[in-house]
Protein backbone atom coordinates (compact mmCIF):
# COMPACT_ATOMS: atom_id res chain seq x y z
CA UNK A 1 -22.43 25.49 -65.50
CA UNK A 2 -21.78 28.45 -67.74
CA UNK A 3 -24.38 30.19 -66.29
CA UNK A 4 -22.69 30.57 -62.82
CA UNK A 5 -19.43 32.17 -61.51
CA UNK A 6 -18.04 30.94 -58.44
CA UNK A 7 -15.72 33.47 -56.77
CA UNK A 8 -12.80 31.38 -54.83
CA UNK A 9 -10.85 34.56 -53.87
CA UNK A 10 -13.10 36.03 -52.05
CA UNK A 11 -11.51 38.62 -48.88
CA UNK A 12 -12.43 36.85 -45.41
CA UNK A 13 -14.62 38.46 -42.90
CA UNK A 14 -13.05 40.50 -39.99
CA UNK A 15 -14.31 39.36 -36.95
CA UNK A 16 -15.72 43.03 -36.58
CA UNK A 17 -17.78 42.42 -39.25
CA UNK A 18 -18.94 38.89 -37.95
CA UNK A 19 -20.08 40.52 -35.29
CA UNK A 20 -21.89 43.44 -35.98
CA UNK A 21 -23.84 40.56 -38.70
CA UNK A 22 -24.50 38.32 -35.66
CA UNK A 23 -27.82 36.23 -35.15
CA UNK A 24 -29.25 37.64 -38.42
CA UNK A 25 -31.38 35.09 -38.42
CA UNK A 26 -33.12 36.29 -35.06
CA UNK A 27 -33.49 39.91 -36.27
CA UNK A 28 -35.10 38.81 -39.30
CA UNK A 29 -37.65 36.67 -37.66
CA UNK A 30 -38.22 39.92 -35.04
CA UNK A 31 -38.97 42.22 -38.60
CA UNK A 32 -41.30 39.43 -39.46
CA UNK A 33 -43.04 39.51 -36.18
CA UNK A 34 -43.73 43.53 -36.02
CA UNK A 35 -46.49 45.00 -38.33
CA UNK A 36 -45.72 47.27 -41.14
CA UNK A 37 -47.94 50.06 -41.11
CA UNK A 38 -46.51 53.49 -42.38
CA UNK A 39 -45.41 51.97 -45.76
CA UNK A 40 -48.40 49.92 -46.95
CA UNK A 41 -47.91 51.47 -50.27
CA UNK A 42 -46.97 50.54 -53.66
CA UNK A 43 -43.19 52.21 -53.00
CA UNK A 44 -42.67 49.45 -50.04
CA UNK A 45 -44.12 47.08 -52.26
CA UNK A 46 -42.25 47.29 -54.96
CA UNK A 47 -39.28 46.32 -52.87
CA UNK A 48 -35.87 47.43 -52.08
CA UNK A 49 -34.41 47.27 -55.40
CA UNK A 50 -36.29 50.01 -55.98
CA UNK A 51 -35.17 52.42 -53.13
CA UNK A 52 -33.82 55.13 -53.93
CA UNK A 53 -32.31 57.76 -51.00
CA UNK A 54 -33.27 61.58 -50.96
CA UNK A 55 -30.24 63.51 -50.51
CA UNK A 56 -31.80 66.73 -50.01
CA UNK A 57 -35.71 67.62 -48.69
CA UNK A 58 -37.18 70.86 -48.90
CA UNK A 59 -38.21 71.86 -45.41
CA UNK A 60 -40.42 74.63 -44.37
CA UNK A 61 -39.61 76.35 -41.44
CA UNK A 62 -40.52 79.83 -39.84
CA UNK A 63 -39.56 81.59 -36.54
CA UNK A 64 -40.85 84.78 -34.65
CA UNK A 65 -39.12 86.22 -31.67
CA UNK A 66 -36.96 89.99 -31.18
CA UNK A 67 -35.30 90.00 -34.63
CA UNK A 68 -37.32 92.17 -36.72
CA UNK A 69 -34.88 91.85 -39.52
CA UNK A 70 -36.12 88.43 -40.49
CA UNK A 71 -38.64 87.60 -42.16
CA UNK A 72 -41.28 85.06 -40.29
CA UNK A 73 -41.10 82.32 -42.51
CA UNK A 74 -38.97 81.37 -44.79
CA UNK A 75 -38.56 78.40 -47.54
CA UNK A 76 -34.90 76.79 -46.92
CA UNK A 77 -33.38 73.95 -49.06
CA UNK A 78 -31.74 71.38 -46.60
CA UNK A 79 -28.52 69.45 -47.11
CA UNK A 80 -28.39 66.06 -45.49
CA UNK A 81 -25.32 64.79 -44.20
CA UNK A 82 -23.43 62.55 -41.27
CA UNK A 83 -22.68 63.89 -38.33
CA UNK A 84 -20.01 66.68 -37.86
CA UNK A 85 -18.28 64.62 -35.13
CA UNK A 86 -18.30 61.30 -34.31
CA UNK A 87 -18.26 58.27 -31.18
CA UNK A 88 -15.17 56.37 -31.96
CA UNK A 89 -17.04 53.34 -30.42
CA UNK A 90 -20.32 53.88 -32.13
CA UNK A 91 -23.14 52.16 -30.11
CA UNK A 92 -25.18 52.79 -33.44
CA UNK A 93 -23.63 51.70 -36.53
CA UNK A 94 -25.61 50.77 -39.74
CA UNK A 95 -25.43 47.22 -41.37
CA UNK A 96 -26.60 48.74 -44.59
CA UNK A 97 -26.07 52.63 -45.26
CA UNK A 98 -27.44 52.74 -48.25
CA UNK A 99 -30.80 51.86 -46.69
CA UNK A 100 -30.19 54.07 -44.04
CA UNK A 101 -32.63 57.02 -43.42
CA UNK A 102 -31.10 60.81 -44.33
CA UNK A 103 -30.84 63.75 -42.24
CA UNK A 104 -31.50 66.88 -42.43
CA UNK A 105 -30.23 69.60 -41.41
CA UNK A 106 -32.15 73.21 -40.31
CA UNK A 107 -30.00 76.13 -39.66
CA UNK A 108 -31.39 77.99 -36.94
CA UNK A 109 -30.47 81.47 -34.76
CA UNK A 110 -29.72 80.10 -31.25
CA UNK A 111 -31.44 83.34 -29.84
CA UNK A 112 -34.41 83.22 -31.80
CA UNK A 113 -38.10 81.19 -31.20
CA UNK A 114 -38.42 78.89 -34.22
CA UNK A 115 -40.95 76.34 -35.64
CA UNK A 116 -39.12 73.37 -37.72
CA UNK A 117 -41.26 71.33 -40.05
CA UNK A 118 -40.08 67.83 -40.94
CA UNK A 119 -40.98 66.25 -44.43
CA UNK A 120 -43.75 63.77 -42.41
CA UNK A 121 -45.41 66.44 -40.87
CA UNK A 122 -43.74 66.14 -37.62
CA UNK A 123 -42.81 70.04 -35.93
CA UNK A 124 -40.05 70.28 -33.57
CA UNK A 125 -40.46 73.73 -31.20
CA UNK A 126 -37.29 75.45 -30.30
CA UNK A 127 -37.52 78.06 -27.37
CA UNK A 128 -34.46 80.86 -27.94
CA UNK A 129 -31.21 80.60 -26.04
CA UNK A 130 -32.13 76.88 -25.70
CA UNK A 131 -28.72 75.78 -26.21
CA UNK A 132 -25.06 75.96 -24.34
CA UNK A 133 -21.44 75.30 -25.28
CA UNK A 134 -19.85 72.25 -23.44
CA UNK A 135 -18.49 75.07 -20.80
CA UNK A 136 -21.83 76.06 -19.49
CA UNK A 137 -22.22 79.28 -21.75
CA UNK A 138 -24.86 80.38 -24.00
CA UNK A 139 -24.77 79.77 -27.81
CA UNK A 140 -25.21 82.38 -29.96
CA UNK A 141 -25.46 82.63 -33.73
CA UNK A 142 -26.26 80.18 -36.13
CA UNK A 143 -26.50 76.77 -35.22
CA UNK A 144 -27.22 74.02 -37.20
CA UNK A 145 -29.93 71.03 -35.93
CA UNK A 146 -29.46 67.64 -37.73
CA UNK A 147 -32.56 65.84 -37.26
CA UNK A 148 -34.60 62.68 -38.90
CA UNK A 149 -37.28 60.12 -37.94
CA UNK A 150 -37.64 56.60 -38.08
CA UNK A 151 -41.28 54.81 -38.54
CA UNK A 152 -40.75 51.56 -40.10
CA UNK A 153 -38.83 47.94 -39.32
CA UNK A 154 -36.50 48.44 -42.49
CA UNK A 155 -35.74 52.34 -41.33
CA UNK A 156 -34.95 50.95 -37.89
CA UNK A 157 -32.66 47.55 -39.14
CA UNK A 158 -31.15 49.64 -41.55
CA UNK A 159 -30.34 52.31 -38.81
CA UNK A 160 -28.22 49.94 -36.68
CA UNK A 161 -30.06 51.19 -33.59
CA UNK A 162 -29.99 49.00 -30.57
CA UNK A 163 -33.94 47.66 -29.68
CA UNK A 164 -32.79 45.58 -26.79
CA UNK A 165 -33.72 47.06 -23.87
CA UNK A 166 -32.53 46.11 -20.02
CA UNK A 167 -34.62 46.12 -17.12
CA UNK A 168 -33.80 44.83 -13.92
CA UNK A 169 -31.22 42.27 -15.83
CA UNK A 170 -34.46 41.29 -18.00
CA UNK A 171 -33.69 41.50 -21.52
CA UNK A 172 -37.25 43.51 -23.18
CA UNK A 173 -37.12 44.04 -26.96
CA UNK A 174 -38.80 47.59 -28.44
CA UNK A 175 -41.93 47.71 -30.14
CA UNK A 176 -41.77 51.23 -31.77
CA UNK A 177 -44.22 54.13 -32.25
CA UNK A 178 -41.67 56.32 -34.02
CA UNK A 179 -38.20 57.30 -32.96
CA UNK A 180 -35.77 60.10 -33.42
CA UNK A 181 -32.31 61.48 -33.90
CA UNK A 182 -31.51 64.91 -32.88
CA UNK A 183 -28.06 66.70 -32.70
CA UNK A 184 -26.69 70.46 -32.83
CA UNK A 185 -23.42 71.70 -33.77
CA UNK A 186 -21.65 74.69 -34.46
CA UNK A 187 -18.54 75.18 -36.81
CA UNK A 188 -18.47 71.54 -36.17
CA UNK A 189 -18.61 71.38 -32.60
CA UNK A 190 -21.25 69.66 -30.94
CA UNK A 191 -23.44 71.54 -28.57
CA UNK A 192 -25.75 71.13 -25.72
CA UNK A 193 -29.84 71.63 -24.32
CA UNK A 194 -30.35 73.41 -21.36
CA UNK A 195 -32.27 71.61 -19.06
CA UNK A 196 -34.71 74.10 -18.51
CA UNK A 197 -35.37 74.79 -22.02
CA UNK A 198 -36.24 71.59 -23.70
CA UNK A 199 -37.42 71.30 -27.42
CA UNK A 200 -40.82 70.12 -27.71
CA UNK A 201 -41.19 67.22 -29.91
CA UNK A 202 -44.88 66.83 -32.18
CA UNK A 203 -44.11 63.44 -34.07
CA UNK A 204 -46.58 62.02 -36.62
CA UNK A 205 -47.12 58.96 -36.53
CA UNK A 206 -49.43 56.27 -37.85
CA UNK A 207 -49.43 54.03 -34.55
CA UNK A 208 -52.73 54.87 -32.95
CA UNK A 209 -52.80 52.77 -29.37
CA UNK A 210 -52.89 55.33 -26.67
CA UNK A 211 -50.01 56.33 -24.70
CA UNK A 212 -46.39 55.25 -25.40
CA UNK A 213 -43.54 55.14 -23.11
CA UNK A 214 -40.40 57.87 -23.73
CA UNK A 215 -37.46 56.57 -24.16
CA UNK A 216 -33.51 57.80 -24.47
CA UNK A 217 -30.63 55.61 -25.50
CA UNK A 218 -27.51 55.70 -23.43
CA UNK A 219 -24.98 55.48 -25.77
CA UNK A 220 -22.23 54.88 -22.89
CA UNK A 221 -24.04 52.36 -21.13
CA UNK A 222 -25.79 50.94 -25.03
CA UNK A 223 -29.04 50.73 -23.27
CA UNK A 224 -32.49 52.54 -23.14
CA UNK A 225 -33.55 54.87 -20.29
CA UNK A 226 -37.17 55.42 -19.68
CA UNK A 227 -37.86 59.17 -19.53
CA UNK A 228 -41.60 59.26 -19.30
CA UNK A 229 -44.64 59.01 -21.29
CA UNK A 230 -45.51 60.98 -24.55
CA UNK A 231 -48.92 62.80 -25.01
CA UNK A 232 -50.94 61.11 -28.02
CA UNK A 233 -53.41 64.20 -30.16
CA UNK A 234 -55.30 62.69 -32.67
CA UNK A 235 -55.84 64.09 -35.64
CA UNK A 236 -57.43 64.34 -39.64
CA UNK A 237 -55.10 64.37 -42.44
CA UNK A 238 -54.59 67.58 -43.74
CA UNK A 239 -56.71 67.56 -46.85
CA UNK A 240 -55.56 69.52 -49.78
CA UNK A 241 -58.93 70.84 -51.18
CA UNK A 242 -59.72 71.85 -47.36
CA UNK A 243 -60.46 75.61 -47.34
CA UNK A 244 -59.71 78.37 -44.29
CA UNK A 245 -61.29 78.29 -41.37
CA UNK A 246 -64.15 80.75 -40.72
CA UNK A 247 -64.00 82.67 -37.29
CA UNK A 248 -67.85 82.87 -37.94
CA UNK A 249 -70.20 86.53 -38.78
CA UNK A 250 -68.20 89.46 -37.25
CA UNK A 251 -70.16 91.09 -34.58
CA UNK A 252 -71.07 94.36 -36.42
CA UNK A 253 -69.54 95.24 -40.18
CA UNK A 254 -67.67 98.18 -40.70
CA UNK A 255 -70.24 100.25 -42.07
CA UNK A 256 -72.95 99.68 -39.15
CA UNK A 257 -70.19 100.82 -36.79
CA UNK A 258 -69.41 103.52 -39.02
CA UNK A 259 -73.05 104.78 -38.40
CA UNK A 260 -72.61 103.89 -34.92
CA UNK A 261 -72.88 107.55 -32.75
CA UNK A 262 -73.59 109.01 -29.21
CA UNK A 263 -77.20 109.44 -28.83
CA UNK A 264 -77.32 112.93 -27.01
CA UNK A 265 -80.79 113.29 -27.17
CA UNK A 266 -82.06 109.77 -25.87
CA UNK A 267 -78.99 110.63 -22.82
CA UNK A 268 -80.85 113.66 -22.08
CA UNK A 269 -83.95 112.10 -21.90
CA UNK A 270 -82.59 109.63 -19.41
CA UNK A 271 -81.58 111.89 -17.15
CA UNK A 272 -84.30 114.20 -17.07
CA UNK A 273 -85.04 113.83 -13.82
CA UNK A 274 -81.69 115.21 -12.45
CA UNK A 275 -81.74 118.67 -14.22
CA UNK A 276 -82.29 121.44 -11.85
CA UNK A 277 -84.57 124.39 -13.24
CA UNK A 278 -83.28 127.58 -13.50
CA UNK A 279 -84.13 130.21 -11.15
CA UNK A 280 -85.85 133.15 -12.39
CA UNK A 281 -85.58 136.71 -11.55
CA UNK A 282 -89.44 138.30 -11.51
CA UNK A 283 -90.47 140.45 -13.55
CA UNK A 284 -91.68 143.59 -11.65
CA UNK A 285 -93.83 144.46 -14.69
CA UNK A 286 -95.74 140.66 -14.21
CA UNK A 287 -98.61 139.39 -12.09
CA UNK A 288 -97.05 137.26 -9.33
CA UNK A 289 -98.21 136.10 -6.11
CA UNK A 290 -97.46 133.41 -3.30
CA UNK A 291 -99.55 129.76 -2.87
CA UNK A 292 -98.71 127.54 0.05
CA UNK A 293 -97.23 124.43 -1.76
CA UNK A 294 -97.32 121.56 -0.18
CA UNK A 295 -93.69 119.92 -0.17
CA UNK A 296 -94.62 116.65 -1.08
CA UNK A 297 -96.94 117.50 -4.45
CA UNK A 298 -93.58 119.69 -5.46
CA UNK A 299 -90.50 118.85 -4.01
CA UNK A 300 -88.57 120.93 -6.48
CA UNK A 301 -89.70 123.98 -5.39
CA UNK A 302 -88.83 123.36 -1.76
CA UNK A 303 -85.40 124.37 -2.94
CA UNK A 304 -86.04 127.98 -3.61
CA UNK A 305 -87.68 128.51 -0.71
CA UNK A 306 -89.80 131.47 -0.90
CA UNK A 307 -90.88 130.98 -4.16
CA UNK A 308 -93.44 133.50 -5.72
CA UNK A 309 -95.28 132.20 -8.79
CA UNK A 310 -95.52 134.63 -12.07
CA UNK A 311 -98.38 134.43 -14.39
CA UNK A 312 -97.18 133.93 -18.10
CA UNK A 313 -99.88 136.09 -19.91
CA UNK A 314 -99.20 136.40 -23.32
CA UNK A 315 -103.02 137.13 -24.24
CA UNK A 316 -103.25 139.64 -21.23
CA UNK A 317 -106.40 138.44 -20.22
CA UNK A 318 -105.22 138.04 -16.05
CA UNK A 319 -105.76 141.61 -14.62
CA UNK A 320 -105.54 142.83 -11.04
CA UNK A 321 -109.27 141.80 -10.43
CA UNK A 322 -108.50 137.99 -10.34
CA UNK A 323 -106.31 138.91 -6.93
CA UNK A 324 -109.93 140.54 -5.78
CA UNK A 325 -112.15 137.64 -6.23
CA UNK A 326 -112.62 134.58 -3.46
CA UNK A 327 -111.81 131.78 -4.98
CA UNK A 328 -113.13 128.51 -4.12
CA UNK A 329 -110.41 126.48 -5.07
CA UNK A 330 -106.88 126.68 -6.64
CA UNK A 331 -104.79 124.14 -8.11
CA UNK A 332 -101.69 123.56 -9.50
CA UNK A 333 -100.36 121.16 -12.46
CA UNK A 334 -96.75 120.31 -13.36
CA UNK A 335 -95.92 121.16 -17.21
CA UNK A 336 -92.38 121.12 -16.64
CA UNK A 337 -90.79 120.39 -13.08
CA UNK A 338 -89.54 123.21 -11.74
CA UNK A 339 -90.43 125.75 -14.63
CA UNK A 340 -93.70 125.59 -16.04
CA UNK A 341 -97.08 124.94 -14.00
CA UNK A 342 -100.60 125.42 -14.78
CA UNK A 343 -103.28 126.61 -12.22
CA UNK A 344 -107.03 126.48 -12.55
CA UNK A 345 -109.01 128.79 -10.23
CA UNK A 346 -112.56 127.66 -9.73
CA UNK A 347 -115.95 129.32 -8.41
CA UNK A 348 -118.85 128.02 -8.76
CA UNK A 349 -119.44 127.70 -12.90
CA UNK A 350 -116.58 129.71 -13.07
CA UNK A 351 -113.16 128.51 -13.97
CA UNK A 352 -109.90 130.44 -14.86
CA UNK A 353 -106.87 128.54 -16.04
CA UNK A 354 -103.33 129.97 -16.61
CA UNK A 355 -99.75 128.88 -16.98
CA UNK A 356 -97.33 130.08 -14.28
CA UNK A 357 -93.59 129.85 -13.50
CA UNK A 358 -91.62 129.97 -10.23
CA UNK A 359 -89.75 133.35 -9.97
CA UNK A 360 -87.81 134.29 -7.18
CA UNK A 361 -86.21 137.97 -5.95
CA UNK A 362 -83.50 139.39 -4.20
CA UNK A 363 -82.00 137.22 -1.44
CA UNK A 364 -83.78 134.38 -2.72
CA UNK A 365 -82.54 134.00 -5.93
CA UNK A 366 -78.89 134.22 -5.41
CA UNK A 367 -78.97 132.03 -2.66
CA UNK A 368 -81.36 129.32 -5.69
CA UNK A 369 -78.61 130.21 -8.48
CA UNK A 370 -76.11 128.56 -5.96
CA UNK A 371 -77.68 125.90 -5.34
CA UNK A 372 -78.91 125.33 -8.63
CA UNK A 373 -75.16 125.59 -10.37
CA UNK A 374 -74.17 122.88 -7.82
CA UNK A 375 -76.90 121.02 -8.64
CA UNK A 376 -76.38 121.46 -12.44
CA UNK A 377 -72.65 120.29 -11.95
CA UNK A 378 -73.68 117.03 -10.62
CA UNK A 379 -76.02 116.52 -13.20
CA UNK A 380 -73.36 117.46 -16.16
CA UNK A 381 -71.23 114.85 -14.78
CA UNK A 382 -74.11 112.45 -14.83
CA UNK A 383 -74.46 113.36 -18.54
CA UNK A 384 -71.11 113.02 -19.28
CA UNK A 385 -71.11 109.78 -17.67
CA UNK A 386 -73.21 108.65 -20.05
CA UNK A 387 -71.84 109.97 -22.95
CA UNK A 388 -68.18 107.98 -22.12
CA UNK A 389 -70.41 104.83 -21.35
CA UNK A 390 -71.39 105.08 -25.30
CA UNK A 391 -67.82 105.66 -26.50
CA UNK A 392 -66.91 103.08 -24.56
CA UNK A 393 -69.71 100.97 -26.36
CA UNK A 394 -68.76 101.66 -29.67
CA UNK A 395 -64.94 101.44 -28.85
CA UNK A 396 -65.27 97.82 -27.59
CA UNK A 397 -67.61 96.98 -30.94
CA UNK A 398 -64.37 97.95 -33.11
CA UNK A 399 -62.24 96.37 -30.49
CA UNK A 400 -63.92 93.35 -31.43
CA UNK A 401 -63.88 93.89 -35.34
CA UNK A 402 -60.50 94.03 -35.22
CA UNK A 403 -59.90 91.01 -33.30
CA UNK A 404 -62.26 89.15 -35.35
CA UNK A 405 -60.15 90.26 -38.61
CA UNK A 406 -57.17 89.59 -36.47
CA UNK A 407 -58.62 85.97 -36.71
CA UNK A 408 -59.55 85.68 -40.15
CA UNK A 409 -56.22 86.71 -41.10
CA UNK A 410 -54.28 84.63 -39.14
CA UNK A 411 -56.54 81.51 -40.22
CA UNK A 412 -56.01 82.38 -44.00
CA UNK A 413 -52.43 82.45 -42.93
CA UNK A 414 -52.37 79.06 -41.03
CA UNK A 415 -54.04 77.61 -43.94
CA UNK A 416 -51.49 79.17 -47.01
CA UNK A 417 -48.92 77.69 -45.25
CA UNK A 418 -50.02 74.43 -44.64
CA UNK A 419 -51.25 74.53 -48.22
CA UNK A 420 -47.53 75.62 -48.84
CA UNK A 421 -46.06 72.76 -47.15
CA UNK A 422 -48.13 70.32 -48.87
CA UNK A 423 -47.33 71.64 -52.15
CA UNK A 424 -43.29 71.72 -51.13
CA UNK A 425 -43.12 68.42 -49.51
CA UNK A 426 -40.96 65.62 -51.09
CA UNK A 427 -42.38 62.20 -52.54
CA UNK A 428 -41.72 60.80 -48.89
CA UNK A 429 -44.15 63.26 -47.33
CA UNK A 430 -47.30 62.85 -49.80
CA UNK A 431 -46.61 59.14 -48.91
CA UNK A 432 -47.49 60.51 -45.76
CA UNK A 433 -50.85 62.39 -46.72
CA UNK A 434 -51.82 59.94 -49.35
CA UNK A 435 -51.80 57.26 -46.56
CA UNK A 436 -55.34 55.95 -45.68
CA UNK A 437 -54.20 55.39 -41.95
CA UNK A 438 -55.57 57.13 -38.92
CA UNK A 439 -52.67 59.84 -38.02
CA UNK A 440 -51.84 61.15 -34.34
CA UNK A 441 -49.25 63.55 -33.24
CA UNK A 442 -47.03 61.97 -30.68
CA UNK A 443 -45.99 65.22 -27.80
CA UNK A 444 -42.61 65.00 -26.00
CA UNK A 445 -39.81 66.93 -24.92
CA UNK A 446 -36.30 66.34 -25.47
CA UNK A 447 -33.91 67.63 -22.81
CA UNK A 448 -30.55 66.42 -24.50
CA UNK A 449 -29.63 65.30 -27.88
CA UNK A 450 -29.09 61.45 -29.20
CA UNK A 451 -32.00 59.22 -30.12
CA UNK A 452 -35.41 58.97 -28.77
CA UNK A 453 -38.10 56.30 -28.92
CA UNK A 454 -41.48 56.05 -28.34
CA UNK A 455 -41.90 52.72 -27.21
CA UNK A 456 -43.45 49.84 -25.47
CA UNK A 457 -40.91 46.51 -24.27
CA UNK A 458 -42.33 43.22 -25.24
């Protein structure tokens, strides 16, 4: 019997402690009954003489919103601690704190968007001036969220949280998918979500069967309200080797839209057909004369109206005899609408070409340069129609450069700080990307503070 010590003065039980210690036996055959799954690894198995308690996690978080003075991420060391304030009839009270899970606590600007990471992955979403004071009015400053997660049956025992839950006087017990506790306080003073601005909620977790229900525990009434039903996203485990994202081949480089111009030439070209020719004053020197045109073989010189026709003789071989011979036939051939035209006249054997322009005089010709500067205006505007079309062109392919960078950048960005986080996350979360389990994120919002559950009653 050496090998023993029997204690004989040993301090009775209060009957507080009795009962906060009753039906042991029933809880333990209830932790037997619900599968492990987040902790199938060597540090559950080892047991829990080996578990050892983080007091402090390093958390990333970042925010964006009006504060320009900030940067928009930042690396913050946590401090876990209990809760500023406290129930004086706790409906949750640990049976063994030193199993208990940690919090942690993010320090956030009340009036500022901000994106909290948790060590497991999990992101909680606050929207600025989310929170009031227990008078009604808006917090401002620095507040400080106390948050942390529970995914396993020893995390929940150890917790002291209530799984009984109370339905139409039948007694359901909690089969969990992950639950929550989330408070606020400033200066030590709890404070409060406004109902129209609740925090969203994206909880990893490892439980993989569809849709859970939302709960909230009433700690007034001890007993679980259903709020609704969370929103299950599946996803692959971030994978540290994994590289950025590629938005894909940009549209056009830099250097091809560098070379990119306004084609004046080809515009011109285009619109050809909608350039008036110039009226021409006749040269009294020149051979003209007068043909009866028929409108619909030249349309553009039913403009000018009494249009005379000059002969362009540059080897002065038309002399006043041609106006003295019959001709059998004369014809006229478009060079250039309205400016140029060649005419063959033909007798017998004999045939007589030369190039002639429309030339107009006196009355005539002001009464054309009118109507040709109105119709030159119109066609201008067509041209520079045009030309802003192509701007536009080359505008929107640099438009979409810069979006396309925009991308690239923002995808090298996503992925440095996820790499980041993975390379800052405590032993708890690379249990949590080591872990050969099928992760999903678990959606919800939370429209007060206390504990949450997703849950199904069995």
């Amino acid at each position: 019997m050496e090998n023993f010590k029997f204690f004989t003065d040993r301090t009775p039980l209060t009957p507080g402690e009795i009962q906060a210690h009753k039906n042991f036996s029933k809880v333990l055959e209830q932790y037997k009954n619900i599968p492990v799954k987040f902790y199938k690894t060597g540090w559950f198995k080892a047991g829990l003489a080996t578990v050892t308690v983080a007091a402090t996690g390093t958390i990333l978080f970042f925010a964006t919103g009006p504060n320009k003075n900030n940067d928009d991420k930042q690396l913050a060391k946590t401090v876990t601690s209990p809760a500023p304030y406290h129930d004086e009839t706790p409906c949750v009270k640990s049976p063994a704190p030193v199993l208990d899970v940690p919090a942690v606590n993010f320090t956030v600007n009340a009036g500022r968007d901000t994106v909290l990471m948790y060590e497991t992955g999990s992101v909680l979403v606050y929207k600025a001036n989310s929170l009031k004071n227990q008078d009604g009015s808006n917090v401002s400053g620095n507040v400080v969220i106390r948050y942390r997660e529970f995914h396993n049956p020893v995390e929940i025992f150890a917790s002291g949280i209530p799984m009984k839950y109370d339905s139409a006087g039948v007694d359901w017990h909690l089969k969990s998918a992950g639950m929550i506790e989330i408070t606020a306080h400033q200066n030590g003073k709890p404070v409060f979500i406004a109902p129209e601005k609740p925090i969203d909620i994206k909880m990893k977790s490892d439980c993989t069967d569809g849709e859970y229900n939302v709960y909230f525990l009433d700690t007034n009434k001890r007993n679980w309200g259903f709020e609704g039903v969370d929103k299950t996203i599946a996803e692959n485990k971030p994978d540290k080797n994994s590289k950025p994202v590629n938005p894909g081949k940009p549209p056009h480089t830099k250097e091809e839209i560098a070379k990119m111009k306004v084609d004046t030439v080809k515009i011109r070209k285009e619109l050809a057909s909608f350039l008036p020719a110039k009226p021409v004053a006749a040269d009294p020197k020149a051979f003209t004369f007068t043909l009866d045109v028929l409108e619909n073989e030249f349309p553009e010189l039913k403009t000018y109206g009494n249009t005379r026709f000059e002969v362009i003789d540059k080897n002065r071989v038309f002399n006043a005899q041609m106006f003295n011979t019959e001709w059998e036939d004369i014809a006229l051939k478009q060079v250039v609408a309205g400016s140029r035209y060649e005419m063959t006249l033909t007798r017998g054997n004999v045939k007589k070409v030369f190039d002639v322009m429309p030339v107009l005089e006196g009355k005539d010709l002001k009464l054309a340069q009118e109507q040709y500067s109105k119709k030159y205006k119109e066609y201008q505007n067509k041209f520079d129609s045009r030309v802003k079309e192509e701007k536009q062109k080359i505008a929107k392919e640099k438009e979409k450069l810069a979006q396309w960078e925009k991308l690239a950048a923002e995808n090298h960005r996503i992925y440095n700080e996820n790499l980041q986080v993975m390379n800052t996350t405590t032993a708890s979360t690379d249990r949590f990307m080591n872990s050969t389990q099928q992760m999903v994120t678990r959606a919800f919002q939370v429209s007060k503070f206390g504990y949450w559950n997703c849950d199904n009653p069995r």
